[in-house]
Every structure is written in structure tokens, then in C-alpha cells.
Protein backbone atom coordinates (compact mmCIF):
# COMPACT_ATOMS: atom_id res chain seq x y z
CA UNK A 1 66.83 -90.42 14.02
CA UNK A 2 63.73 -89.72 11.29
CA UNK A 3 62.88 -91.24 8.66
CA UNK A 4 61.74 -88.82 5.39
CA UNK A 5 60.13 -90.07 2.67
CA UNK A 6 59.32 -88.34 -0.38
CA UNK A 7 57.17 -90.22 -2.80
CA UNK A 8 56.94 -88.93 -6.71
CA UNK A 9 54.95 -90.03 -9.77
CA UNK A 10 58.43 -91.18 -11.19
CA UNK A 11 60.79 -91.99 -8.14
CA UNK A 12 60.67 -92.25 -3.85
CA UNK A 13 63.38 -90.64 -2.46
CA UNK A 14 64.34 -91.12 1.44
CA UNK A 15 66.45 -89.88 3.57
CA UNK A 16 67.66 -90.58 7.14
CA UNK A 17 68.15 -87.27 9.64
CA UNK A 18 70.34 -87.65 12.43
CA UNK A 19 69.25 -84.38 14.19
CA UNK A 20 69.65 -81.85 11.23
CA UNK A 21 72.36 -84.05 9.23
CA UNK A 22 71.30 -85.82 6.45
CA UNK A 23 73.26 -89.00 6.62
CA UNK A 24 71.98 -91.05 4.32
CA UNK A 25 69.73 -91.04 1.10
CA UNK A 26 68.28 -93.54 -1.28
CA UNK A 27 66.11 -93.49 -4.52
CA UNK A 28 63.73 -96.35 -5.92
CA UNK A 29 61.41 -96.33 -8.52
CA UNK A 30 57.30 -95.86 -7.60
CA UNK A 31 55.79 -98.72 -8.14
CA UNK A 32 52.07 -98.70 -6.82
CA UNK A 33 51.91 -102.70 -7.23
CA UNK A 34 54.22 -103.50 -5.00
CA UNK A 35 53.12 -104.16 -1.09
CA UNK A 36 54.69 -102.47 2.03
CA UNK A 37 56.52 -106.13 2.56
CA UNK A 38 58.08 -105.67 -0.69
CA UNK A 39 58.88 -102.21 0.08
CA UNK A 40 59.89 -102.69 3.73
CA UNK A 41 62.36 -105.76 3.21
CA UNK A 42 63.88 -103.49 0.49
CA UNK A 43 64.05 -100.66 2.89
CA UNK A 44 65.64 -103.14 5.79
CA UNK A 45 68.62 -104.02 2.79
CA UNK A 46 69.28 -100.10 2.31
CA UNK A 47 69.28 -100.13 6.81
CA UNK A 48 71.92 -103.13 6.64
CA UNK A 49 74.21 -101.54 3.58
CA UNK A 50 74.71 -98.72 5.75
CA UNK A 51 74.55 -100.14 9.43
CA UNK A 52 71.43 -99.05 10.21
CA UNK A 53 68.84 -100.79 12.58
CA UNK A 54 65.38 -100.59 11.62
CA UNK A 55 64.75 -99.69 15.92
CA UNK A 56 66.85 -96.83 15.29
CA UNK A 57 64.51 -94.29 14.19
CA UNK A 58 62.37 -92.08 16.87
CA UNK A 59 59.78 -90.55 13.70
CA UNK A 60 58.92 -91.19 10.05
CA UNK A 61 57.31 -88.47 7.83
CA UNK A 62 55.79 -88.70 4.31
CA UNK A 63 55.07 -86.35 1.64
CA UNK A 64 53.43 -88.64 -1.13
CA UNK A 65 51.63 -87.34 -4.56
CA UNK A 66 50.19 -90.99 -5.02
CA UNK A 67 47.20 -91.54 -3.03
CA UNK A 68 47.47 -95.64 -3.51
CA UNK A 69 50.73 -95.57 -1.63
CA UNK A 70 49.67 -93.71 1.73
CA UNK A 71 48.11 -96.59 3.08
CA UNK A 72 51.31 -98.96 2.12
CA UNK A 73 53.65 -96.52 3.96
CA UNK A 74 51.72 -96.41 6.82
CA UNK A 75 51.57 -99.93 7.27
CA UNK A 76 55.53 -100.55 6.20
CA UNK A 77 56.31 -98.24 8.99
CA UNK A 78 53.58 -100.04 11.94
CA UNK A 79 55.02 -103.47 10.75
CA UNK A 80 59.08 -102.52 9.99
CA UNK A 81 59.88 -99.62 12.02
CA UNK A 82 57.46 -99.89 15.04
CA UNK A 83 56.27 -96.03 13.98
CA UNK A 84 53.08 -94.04 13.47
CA UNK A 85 53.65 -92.05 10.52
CA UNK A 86 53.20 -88.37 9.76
CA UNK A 87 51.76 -87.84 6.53
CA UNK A 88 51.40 -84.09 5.32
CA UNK A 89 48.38 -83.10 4.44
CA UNK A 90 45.31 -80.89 5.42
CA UNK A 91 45.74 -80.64 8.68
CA UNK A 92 49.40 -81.00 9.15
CA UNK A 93 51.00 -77.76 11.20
CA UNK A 94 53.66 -77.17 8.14
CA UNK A 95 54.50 -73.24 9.60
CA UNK A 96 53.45 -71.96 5.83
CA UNK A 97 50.39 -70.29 5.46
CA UNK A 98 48.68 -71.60 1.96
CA UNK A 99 47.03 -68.49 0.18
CA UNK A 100 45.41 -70.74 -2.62
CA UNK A 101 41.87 -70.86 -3.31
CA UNK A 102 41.46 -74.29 -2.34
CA UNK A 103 44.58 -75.36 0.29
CA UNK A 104 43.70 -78.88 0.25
CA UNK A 105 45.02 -78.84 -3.25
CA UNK A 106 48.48 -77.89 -3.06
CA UNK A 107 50.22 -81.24 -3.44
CA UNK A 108 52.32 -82.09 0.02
CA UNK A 109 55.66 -82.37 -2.08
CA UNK A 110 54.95 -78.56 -2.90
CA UNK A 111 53.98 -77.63 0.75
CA UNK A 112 57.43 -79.85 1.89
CA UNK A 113 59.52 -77.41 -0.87
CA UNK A 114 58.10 -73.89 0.55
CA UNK A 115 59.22 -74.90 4.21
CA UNK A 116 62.26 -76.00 3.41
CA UNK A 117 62.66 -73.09 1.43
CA UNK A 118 61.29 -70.38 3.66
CA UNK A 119 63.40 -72.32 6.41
CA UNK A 120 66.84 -71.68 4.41
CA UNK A 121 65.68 -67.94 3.20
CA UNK A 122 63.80 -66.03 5.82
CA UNK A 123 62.22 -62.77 5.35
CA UNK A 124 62.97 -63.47 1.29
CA UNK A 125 60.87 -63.63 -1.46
CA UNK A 126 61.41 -67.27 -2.96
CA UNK A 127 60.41 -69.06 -6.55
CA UNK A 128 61.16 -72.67 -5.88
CA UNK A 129 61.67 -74.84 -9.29
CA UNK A 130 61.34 -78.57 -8.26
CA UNK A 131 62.43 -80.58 -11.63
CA UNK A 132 60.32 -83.76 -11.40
CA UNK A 133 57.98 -85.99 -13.25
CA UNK A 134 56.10 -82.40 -13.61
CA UNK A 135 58.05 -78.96 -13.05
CA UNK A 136 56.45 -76.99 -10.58
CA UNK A 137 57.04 -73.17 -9.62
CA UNK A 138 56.17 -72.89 -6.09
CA UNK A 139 55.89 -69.10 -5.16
CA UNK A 140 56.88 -68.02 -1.22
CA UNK A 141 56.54 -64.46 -0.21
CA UNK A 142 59.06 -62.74 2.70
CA UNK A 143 56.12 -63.09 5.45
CA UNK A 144 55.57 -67.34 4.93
CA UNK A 145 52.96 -67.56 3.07
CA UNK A 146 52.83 -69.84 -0.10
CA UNK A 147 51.05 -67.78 -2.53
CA UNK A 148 50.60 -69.95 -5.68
CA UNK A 149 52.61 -70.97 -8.33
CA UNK A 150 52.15 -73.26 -11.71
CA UNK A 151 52.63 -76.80 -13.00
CA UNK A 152 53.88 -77.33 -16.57
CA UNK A 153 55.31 -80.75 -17.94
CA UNK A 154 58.74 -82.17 -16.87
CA UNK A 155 61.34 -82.17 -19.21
CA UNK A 156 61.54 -86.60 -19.53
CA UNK A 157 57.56 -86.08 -19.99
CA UNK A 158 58.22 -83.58 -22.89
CA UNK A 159 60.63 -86.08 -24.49
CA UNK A 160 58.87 -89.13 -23.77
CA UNK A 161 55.78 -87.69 -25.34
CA UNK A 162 57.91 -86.37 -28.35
CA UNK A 163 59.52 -89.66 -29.19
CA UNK A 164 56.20 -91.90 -28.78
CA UNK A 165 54.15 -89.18 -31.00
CA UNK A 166 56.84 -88.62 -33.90
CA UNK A 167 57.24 -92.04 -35.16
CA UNK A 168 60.50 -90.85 -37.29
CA UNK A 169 62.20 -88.98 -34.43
CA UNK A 170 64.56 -91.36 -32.16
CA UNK A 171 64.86 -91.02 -28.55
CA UNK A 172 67.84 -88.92 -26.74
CA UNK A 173 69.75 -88.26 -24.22
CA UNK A 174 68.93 -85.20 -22.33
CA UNK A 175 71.98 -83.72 -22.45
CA UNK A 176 72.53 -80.04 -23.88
CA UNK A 177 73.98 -80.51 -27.97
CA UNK A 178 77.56 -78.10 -28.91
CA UNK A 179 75.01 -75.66 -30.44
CA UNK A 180 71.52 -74.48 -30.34
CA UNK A 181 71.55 -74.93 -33.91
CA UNK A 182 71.39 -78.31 -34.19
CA UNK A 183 73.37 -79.99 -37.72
CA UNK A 184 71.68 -83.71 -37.34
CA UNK A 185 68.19 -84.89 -35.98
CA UNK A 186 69.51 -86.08 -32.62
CA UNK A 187 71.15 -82.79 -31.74
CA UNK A 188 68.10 -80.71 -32.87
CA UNK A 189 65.79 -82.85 -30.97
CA UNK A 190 68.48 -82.14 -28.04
CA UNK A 191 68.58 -78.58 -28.65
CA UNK A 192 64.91 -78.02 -28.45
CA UNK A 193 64.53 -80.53 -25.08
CA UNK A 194 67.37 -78.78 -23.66
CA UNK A 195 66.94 -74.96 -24.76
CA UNK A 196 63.71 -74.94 -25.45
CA UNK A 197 63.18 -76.17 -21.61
CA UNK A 198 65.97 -73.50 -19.96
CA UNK A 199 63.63 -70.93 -22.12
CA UNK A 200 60.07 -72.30 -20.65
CA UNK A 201 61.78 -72.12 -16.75
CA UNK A 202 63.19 -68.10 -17.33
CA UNK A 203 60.05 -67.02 -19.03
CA UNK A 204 58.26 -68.53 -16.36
CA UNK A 205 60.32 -67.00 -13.48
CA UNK A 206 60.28 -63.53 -15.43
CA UNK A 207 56.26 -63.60 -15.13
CA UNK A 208 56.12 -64.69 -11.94
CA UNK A 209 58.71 -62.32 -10.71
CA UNK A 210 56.62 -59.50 -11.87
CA UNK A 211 54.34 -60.64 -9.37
CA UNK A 212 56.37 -59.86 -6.48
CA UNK A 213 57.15 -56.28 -4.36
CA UNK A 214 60.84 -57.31 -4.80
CA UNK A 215 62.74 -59.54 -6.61
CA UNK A 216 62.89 -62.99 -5.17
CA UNK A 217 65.42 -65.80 -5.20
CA UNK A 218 64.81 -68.35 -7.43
CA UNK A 219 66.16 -71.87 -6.11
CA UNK A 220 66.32 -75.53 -7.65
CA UNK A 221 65.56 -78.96 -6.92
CA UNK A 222 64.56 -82.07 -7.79
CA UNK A 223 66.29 -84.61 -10.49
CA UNK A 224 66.97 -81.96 -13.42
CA UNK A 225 68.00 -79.26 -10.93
CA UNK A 226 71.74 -79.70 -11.42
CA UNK A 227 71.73 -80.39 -15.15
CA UNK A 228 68.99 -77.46 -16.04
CA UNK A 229 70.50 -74.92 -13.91
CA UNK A 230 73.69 -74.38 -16.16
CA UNK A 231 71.31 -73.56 -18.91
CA UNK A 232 69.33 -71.07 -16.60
CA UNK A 233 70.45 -67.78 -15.92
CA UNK A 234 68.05 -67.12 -13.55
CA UNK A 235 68.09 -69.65 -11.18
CA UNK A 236 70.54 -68.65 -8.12
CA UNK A 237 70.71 -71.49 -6.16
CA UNK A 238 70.56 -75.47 -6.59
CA UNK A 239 68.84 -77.36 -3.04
CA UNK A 240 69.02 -80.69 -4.18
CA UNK A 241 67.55 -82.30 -0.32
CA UNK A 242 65.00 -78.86 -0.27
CA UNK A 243 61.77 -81.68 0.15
CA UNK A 244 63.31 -83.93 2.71
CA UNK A 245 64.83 -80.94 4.38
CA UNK A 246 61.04 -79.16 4.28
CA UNK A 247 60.17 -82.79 5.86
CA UNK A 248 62.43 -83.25 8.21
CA UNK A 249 61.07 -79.35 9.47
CA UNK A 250 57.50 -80.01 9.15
CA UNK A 251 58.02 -83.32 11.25
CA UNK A 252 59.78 -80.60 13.83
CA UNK A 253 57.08 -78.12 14.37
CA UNK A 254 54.24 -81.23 14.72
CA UNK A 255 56.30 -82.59 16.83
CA UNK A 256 57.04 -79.54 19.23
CA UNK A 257 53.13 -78.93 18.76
CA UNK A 258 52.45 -82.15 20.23
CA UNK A 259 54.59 -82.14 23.18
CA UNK A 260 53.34 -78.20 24.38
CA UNK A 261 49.54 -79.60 24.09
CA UNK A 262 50.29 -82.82 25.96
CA UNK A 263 50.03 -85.39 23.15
């Protein structure tokens, strides 16, 4: 049994692997205040729900973009679950090879994505979309190697900052409107959050398509994924587990790393 963790800006997703089954999943909302007893005796309620025992698990991994909550996880996982815990980063033998000028940059949520990616399509060229707090275009070529990509706002971010900087325009839901042309204020607002978004994500995977010696598949995932992939024509594929999956894989090859050099 392992325990993946995947901590956003926005949300902390984790899962529980039995082997290569995902068997269970839970999402709570970052908080940076709270401590790893708050977190852990929440964690211990999710165990119970679904007849889990905290001495259950063999391995914990972490991808975290929030340096504040490392620490916290690391000692939630000494104190609850008896564990060390793997936390990606420099260092960490994820099988991708990071062609970026500065590899200790490349956020571990991003490095999680391209080996759970290059995992599911080997020998392909991949564009991984992860719809988060940000939207980030993770590039993979067909030999492993991570190549680069780009960041641009997430689509609640782009609303969020709409709605507290136009002090006559409400806030909406982010669903798409009946037309692209909206005929009130709340369905033009809709139209350009919804539209105007599916436009940014298929300009951005027709330039960085160009890039590529052959065409590459463009996947999804992340808490948009679903809802902005009907609205993109070029994305082929929705992941929605693609981090905890590129977790649960990393955790893998350290582990088998470990064992063959006598750790």
C-alpha cells in the first residue's frame, strides 16, 4: 500500500495505491496554517471512512509546490503512519531526463505529470495540460526527456482577478454560456472565461506543437481537465490521476534503486 500526496497552491489531493490500483482518493483545501496534527487526525478520519489502518501503508510520496508544507508532511507521516517520506525533488531518480536550463526549477507536480505521462505513452511525443491554480504545458519528447513547457494563469485565477478588479462585473459560474455571443453581462463574462480560455490552451498547443519532429498527443489533467476539454479540440485525452499515477511511478523506480544498491 502507498500513500501519494499531491499538494497544490489551491487543493491536496491523495490517493491510496494498492499495487497499481488506485483505490481510494481524497481532496482538501491547502492550508499552510494548519499543523501535521491537524492534518494527520484529518487524514486518520478519511483511513476510518474507508476501512483503512493508518499501519497499512509500506511508502508515502509527495510532490508539493508549497515549500512551508514539506516539513509538515514529513512529520505527519514519522508521527501517523510510522513512514519516511519521499519527497520529489533534485535528486529524486524520477526516470525523466529534465532538459531545462535550470532542473532544480521545474516544480515536482510538473516532473510527477511527465512520468506519468511518458509511463502511459511511450516512445510518443506528449503536451501535458494540468488545469490547476496555474495551467501549465509540460512538453515530453518520444526519448523521456522533459523538454520545457510554459505557465500561464488558471482559469478560477483569471476570474477571480476579473471580478475583484471590475467593481461592476459580478462573479460566475464557470460554466460554458448557450453562445459565444453573450446577450447579458453574466453570459459574456462566461463566454470570455470559458472561450476565451479553450482559445489560450489551442493556441498554446499549436505553438508548441510546431516545436516538435512529429505531432504529439496532447493529454489533460487536473481540476478543469474534464470541463475544458469539451471546449478543446485539441486535447485527445483526459488523465484525471496523471500526478498521483507519475507518483506512485517515481516512488517505484527509487524504490527498486534502493533495493539493487543495498539501501
Amino acid at each position: 500500500m502507498l500513500l501519494a500526496i499531491d499538494v497544490g497552491n489551491t487543493h491536496i489531493v491523495v490517493g491510496v495505491y494498492e499495487n497499481e490500483h488506485l483505490v481510494n482518493k481524497w481532496r482538501m483545501a491547502t492550508d499552510v496554517a494548519k499543523t501535521a496534527d491537524e492534518y494527520g487526525v484529518l487524514l486518520c478520519q478519511l483511513f476510518s471512512s474507508s476501512n483503512l489502518s493508518s499501519s497499512a501503508f509500506d511508502g508515502a510520496v509527495l510532490s508539493c509546490v508549497v515549500p512551508p508544507l514539506v516539513s509538515m508532511w514529513q512529520e505527519l507521516c514519522q508521527k501517523f503512519l510510522k513512514l519516511d517520506l519521499l519527497v520529489i525533488g533534485p535528486g529524486t531518480k524520477s526516470g525523466i531526463q529534465i532538459v531545462y536550463d535550470n532542473p532544480r526549477e521545474v516544480g515536482a507536480d510538473r516532473v510527477a505529470n511527465a512520468a506519468g505521462a511518458q509511463f502511459l505513452y511511450e516512445n510518443e511525443n506528449i503536451i501535458a495540460v494540468d488545469f490547476g491554480t496555474a495551467t501549465t504545458f509540460d512538453c515530453i519528447s518520444s526519448d523521456g526527456k522533459y523538454i520545457g513547457g510554459a505557465i500561464s494563469p488558471g482559469l478560477s485565477v483569471a476570474a477571480d482577478a476579473l471580478y475583484k478588479a471590475a467593481a461592476k462585473l459580478p462573479r460566475v459560474e464557470l460554466t460554458p454560456p448557450p453562445h459565444p455571443i453573450g446577450k447579458n453581462t453574466v453570459d459574456s463574462i462566461r463566454s470570455g472565461l470559458m472561450f476565451g480560455y479553450a482559445a489560450l490552451v489551442e493556441g498554446m498547443v499549436s505553438r508548441l506543437s510546431a516545436q516538435f519532429d512529429s505531432p504529439p498527443r496532447v493529454i489533460a489533467t487536473g481540476g478543469f481537465a474534464s470541463l475544458l476539454s469539451e471546449q478543446c479540440d485539441t486535447i485527445e485525452d483526459v488523465v484525471p490521476d496523471l500526478t498521483l499515477n507519475g507518483l506512485r511511478i517515481i516512488y517505484e523506480r527509487n524504490r527498486k534503486a534502493s533495493s539493487k544498491s543495498g539501501k
